[in-house]
C-alpha atoms as a PDB file:
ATOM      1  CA  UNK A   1      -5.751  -9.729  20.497  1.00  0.00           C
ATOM      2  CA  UNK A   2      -6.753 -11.846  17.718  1.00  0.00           C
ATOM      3  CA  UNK A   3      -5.704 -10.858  14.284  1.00  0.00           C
ATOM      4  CA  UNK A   4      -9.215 -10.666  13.070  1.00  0.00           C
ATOM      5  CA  UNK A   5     -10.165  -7.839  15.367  1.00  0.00           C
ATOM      6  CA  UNK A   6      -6.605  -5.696  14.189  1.00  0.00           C
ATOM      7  CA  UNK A   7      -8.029  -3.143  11.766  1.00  0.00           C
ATOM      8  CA  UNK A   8      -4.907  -1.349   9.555  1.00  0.00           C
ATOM      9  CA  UNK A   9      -6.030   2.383   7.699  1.00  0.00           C
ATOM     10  CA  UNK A  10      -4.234   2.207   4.551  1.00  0.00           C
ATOM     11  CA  UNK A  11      -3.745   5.808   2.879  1.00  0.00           C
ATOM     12  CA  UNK A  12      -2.088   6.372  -0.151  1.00  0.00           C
ATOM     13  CA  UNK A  13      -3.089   8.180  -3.348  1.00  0.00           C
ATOM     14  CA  UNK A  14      -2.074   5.334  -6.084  1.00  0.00           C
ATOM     15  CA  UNK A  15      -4.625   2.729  -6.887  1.00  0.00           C
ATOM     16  CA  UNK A  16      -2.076   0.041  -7.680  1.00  0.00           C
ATOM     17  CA  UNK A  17      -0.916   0.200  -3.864  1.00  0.00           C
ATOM     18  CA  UNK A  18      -4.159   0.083  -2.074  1.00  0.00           C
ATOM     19  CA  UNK A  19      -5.275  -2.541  -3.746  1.00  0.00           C
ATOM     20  CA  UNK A  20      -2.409  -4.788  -3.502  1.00  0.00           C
ATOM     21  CA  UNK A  21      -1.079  -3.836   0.128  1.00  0.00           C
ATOM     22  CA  UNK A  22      -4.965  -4.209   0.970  1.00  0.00           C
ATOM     23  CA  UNK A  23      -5.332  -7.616  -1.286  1.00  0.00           C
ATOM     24  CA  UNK A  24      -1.990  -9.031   1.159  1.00  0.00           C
ATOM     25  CA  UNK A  25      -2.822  -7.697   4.605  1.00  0.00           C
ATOM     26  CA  UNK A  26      -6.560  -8.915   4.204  1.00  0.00           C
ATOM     27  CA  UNK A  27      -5.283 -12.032   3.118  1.00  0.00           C
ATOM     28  CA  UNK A  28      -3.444 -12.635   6.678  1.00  0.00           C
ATOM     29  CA  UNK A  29      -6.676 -11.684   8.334  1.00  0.00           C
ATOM     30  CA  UNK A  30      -6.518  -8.142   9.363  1.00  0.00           C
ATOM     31  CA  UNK A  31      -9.396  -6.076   8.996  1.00  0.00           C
ATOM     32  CA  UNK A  32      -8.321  -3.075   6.490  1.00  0.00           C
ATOM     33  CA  UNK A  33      -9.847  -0.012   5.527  1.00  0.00           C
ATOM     34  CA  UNK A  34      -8.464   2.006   2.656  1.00  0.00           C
ATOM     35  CA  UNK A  35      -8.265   6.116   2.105  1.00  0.00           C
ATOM     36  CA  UNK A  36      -6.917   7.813  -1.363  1.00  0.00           C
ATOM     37  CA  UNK A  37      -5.405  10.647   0.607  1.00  0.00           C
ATOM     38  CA  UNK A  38      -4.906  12.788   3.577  1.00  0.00           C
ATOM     39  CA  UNK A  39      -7.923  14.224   4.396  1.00  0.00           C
ATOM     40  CA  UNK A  40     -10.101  10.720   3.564  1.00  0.00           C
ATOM     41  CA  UNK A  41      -7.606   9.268   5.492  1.00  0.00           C
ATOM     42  CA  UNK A  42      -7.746  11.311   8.730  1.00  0.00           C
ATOM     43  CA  UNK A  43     -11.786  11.385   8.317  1.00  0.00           C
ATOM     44  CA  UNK A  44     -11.883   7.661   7.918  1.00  0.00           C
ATOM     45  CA  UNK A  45      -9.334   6.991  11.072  1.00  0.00           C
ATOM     46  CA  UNK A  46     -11.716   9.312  13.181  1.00  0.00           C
ATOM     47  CA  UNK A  47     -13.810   6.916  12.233  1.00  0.00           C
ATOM     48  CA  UNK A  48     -12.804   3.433  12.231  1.00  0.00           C
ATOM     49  CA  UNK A  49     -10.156   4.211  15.351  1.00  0.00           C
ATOM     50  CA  UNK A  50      -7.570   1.589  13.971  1.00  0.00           C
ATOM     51  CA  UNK A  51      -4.726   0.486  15.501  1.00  0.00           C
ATOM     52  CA  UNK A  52      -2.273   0.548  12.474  1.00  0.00           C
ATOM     53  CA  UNK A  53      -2.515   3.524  10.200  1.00  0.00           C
ATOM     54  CA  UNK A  54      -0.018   3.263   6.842  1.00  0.00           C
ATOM     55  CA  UNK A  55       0.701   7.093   5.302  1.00  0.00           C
ATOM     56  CA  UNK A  56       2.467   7.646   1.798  1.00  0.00           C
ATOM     57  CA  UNK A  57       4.021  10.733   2.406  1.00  0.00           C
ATOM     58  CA  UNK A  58       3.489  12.609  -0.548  1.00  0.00           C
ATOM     59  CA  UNK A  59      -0.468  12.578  -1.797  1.00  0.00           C
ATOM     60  CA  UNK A  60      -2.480  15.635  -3.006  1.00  0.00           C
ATOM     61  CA  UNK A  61      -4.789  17.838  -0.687  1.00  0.00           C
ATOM     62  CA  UNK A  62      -3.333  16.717   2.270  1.00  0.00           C
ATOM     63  CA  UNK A  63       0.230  15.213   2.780  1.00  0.00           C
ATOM     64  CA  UNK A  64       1.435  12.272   4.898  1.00  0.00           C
ATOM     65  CA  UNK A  65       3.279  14.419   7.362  1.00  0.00           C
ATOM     66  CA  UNK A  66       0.063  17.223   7.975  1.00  0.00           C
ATOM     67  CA  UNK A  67      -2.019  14.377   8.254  1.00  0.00           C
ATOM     68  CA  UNK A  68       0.118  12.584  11.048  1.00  0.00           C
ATOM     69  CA  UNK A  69       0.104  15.521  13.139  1.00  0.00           C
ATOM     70  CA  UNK A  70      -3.783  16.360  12.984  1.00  0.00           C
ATOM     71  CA  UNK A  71      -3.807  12.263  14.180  1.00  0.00           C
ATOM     72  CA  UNK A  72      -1.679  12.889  17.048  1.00  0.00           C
ATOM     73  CA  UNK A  73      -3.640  15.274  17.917  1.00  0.00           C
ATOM     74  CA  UNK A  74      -7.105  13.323  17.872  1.00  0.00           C
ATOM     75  CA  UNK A  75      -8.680  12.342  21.196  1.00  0.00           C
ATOM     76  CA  UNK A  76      -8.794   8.787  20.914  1.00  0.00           C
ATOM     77  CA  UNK A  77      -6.287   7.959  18.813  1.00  0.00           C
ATOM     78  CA  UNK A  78      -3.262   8.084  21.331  1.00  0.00           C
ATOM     79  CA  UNK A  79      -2.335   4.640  21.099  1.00  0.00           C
ATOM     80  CA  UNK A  80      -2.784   4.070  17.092  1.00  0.00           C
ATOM     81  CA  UNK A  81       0.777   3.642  15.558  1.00  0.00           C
ATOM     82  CA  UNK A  82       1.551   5.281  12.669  1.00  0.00           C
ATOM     83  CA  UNK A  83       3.660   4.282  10.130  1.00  0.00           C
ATOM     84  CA  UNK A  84       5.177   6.096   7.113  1.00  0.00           C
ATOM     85  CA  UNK A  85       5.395   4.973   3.105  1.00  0.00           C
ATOM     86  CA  UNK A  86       8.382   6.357   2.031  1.00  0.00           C
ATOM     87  CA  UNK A  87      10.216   6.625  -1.524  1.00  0.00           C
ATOM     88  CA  UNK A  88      13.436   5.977  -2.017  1.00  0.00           C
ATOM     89  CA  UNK A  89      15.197   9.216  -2.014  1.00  0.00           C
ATOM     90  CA  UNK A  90      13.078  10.938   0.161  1.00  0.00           C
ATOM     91  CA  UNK A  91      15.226  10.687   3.742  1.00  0.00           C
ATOM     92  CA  UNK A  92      14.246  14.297   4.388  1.00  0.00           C
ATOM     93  CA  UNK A  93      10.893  12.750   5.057  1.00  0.00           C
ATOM     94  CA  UNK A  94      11.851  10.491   7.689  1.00  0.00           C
ATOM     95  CA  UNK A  95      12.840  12.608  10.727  1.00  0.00           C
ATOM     96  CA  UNK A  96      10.187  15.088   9.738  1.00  0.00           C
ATOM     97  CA  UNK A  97       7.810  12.277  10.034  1.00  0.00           C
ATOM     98  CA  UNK A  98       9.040  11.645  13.625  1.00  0.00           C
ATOM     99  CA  UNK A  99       9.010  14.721  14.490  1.00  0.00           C
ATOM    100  CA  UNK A 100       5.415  14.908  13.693  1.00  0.00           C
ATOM    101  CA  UNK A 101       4.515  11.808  15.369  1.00  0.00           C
ATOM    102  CA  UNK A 102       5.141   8.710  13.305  1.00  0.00           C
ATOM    103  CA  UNK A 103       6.463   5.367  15.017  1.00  0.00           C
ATOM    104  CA  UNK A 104       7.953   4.088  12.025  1.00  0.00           C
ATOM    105  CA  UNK A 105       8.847   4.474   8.243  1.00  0.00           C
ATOM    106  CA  UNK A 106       9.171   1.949   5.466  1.00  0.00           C
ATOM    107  CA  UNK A 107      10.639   2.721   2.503  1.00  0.00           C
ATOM    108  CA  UNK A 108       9.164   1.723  -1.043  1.00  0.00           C
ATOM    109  CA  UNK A 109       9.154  -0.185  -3.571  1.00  0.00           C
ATOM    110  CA  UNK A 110       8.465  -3.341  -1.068  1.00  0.00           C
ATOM    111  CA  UNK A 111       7.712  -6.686  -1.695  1.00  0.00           C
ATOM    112  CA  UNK A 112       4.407  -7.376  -0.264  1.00  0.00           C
ATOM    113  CA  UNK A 113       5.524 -10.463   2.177  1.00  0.00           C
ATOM    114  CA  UNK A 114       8.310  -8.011   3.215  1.00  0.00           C
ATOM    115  CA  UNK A 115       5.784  -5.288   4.169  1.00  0.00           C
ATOM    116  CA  UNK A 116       3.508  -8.208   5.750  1.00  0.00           C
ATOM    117  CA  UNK A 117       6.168  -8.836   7.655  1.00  0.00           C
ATOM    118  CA  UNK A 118       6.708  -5.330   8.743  1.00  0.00           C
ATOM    119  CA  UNK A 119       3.525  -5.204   9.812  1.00  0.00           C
ATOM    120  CA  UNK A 120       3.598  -8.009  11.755  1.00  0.00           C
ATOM    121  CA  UNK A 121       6.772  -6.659  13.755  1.00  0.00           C
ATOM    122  CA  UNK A 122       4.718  -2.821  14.241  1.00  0.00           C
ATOM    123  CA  UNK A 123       1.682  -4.687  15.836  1.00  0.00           C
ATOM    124  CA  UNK A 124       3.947  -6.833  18.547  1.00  0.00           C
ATOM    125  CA  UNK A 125       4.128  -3.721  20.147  1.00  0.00           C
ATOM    126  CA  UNK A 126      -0.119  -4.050  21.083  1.00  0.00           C
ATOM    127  CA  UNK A 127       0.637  -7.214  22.601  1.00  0.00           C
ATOM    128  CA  UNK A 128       2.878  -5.907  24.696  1.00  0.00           C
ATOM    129  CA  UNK A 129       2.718  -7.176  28.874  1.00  0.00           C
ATOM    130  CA  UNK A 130       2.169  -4.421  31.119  1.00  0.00           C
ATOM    131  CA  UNK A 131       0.093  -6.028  33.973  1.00  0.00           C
ATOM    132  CA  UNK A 132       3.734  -5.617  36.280  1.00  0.00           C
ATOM    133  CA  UNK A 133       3.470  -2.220  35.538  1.00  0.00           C
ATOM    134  CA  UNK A 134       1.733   0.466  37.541  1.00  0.00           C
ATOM    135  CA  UNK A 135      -1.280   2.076  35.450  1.00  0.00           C
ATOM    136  CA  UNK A 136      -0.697   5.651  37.249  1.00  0.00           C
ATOM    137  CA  UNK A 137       2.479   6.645  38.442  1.00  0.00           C
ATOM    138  CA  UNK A 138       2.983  10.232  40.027  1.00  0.00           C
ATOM    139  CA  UNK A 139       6.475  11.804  39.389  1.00  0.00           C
ATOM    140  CA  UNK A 140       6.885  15.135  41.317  1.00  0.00           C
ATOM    141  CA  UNK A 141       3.895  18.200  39.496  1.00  0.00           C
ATOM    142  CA  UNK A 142       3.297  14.468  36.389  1.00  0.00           C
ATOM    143  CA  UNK A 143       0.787  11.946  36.571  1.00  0.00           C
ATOM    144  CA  UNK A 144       1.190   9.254  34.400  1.00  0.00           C
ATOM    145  CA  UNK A 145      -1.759   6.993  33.094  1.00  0.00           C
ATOM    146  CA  UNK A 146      -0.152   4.550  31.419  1.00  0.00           C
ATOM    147  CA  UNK A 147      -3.944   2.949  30.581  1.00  0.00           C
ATOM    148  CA  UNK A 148      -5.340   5.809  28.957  1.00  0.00           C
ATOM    149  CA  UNK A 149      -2.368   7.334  27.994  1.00  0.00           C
ATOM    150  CA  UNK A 150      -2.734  10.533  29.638  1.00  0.00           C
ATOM    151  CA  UNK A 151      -0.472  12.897  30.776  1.00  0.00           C
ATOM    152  CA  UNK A 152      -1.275  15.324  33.701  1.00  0.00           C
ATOM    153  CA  UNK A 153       1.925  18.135  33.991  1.00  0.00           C
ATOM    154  CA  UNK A 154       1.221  20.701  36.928  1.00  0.00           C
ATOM    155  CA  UNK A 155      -2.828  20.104  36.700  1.00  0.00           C
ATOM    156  CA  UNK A 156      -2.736  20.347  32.713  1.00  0.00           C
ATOM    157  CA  UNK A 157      -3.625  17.559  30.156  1.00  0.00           C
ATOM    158  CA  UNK A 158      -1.434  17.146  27.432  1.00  0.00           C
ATOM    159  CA  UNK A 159      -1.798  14.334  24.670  1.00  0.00           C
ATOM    160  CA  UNK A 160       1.462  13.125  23.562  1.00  0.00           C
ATOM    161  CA  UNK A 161       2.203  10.774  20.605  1.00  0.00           C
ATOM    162  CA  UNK A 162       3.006   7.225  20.915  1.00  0.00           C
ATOM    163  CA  UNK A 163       6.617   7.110  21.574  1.00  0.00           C
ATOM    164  CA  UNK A 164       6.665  10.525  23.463  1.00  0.00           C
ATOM    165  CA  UNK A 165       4.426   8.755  25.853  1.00  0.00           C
ATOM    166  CA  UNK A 166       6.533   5.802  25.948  1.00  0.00           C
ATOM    167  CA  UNK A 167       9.817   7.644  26.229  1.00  0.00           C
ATOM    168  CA  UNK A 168       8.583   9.899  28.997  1.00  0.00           C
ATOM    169  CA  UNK A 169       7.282   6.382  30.500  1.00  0.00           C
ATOM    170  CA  UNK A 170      10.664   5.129  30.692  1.00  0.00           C
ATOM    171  CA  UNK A 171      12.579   7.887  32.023  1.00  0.00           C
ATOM    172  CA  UNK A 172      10.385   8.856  34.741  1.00  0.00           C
ATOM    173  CA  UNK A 173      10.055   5.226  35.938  1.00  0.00           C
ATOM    174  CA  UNK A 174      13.459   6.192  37.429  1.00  0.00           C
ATOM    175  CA  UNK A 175      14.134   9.388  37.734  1.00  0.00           C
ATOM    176  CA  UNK A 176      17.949  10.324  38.168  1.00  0.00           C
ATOM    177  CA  UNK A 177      18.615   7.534  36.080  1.00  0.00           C
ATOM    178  CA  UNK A 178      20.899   7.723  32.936  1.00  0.00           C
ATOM    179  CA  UNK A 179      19.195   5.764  30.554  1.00  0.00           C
ATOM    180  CA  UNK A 180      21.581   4.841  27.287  1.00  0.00           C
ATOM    181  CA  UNK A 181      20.621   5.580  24.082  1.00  0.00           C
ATOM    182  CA  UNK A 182      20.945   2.045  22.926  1.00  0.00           C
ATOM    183  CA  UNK A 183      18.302   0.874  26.387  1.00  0.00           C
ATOM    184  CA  UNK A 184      15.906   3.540  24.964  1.00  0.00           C
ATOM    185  CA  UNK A 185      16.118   2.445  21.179  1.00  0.00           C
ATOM    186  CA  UNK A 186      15.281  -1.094  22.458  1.00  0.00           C
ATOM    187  CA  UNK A 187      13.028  -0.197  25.120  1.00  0.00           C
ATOM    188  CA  UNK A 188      10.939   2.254  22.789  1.00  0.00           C
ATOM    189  CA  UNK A 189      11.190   1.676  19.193  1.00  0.00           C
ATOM    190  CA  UNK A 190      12.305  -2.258  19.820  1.00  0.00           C
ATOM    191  CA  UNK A 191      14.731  -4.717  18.223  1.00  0.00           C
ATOM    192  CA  UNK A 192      12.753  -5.131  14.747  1.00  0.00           C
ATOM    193  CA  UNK A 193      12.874  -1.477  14.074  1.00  0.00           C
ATOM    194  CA  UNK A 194      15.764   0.186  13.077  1.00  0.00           C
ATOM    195  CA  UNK A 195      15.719   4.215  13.642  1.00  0.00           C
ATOM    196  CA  UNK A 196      18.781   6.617  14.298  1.00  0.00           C
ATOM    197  CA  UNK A 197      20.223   8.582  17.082  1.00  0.00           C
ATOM    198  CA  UNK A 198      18.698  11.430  15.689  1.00  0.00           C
ATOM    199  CA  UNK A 199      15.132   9.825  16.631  1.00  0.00           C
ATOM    200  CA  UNK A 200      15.866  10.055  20.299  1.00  0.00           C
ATOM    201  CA  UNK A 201      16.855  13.418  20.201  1.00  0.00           C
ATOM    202  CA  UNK A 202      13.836  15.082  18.120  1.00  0.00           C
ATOM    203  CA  UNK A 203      11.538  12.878  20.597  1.00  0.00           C
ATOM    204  CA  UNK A 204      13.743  14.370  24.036  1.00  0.00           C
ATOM    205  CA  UNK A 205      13.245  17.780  22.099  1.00  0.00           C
ATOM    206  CA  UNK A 206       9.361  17.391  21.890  1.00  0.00           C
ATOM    207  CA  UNK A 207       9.308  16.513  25.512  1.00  0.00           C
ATOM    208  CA  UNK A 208      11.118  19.038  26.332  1.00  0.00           C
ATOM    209  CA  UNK A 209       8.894  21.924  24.999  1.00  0.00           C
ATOM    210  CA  UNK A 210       5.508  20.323  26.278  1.00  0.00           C
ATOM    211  CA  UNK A 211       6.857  19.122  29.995  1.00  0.00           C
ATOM    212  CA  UNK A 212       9.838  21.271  30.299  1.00  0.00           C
ATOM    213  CA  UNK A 213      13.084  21.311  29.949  1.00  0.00           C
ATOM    214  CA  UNK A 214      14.718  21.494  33.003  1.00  0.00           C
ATOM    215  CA  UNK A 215      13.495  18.047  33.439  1.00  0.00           C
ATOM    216  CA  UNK A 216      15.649  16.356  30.804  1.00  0.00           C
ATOM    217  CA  UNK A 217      19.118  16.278  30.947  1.00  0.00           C
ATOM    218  CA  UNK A 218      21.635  14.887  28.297  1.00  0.00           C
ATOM    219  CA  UNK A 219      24.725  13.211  29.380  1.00  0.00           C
ATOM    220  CA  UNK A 220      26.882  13.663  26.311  1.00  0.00           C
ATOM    221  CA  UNK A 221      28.066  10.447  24.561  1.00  0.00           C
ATOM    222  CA  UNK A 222      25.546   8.140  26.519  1.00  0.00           C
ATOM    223  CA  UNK A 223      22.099   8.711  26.802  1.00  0.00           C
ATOM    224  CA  UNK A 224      19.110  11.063  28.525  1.00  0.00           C
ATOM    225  CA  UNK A 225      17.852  11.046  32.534  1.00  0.00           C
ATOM    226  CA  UNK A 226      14.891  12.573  34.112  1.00  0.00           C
ATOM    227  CA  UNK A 227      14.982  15.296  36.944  1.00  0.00           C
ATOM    228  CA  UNK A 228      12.891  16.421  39.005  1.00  0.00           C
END
């Protein structure tokens, strides 16, 4: 994909930000749209379908975090990854950001070619090469479309957020299979992003309540396996 045809949803309620994270990422050719909070910014994603969407956390009407989750749960917008702005200060913020769907977080103040950079790394992940992988894969009562990025569990559809979907991905391509926590950091979230423990196991407990749990089991001190 050419970085022309990218389009990044920036939403944050201060002026200053828009206009210079906007001024930088349009200046390395990606097509950005901008939103002054929440509720322009979910409107405005409905809209444009982007495939990078930027959330300050705290903005009036409608917050970062409430906004993520009404995203995740927008036909369509399955595959977007969703980043949060976060202050300094506000690590609360982070793991209730992945727990309500975000990919990512980065913390400001930022220099700009720092968050250009950042970018950069988040959108590797759409150029991803998955032609040696099968686009449905059927794992006991769950169909997997890894194309659509659709999730069939005992006849019902369920949308799951980015890295659900990808962590469920990766566990059931081998079911039985212990997967370490430091494979699924790498396999998942990557290399350029750095995210705790604590990720893994707010993502396994999200899984757990929409698929079930008797399907995930945690082998203590090493990582997660699926069951059938």
């Amino acid at each position: 994909m050419k970085t022309k045809d990218i389009k990044i949803l920036l939403v944050d309620d201060e002026p200053d930000i828009l206009e210079i994270v906007s001024y930088n990422l349009s200046s390395e050719g990606y097509e950005v749209y901008t939103a002054k909070n929440g509720v322009e910014g979910v409107a405005k994603a409905k809209k444009k379908s982007p495939h990078l969407i930027i959330l300050d956390v705290m903005m009036p009407e409608m917050d970062g975090i409430e906004a993520c989750e009404i995203l995740r749960g927008t036909p369509g917008l399955e595959n977007t990854i969703i980043t949060f702005l976060t202050a300094r200060g506000e690590d609360y913020s982070q793991v209730a950001g992945f727990d309500a769907g975000a990919d990512d977080y980065i913390t400001k103040p930022i220099k700009p070619k720092v968050l250009v950079s950042k970018v950069k790394a988040l959108l590797r992940r759409l150029k991803e090469d998955k032609k040696d992988v099968e686009d449905i894969v059927k794992v006991g009562n769950i169909v997997i479309n890894r194309e659509e990025y659709k999730i069939i569990n005992n006849g019902e559809e369920i949308v799951l957020p980015r890295k659900e979907f990808e962590l469920l991905s990766l566990l059931t391509s081998k079911p039985s299979k212990v997967f370490k926590r430091e494979v699924i950091l790498d396999k998942v979230w990557g290399n350029e992003v750095v995210v705790g423990g604590r990720t893994i196991d707010v993502h396994i407990r999200k899984l757990r309540e929409k698929i079930g749990d008797h399907h995930f089991k945690t082998v203590k001190g090493v990582g997660y396996k699926f069951v059938l």
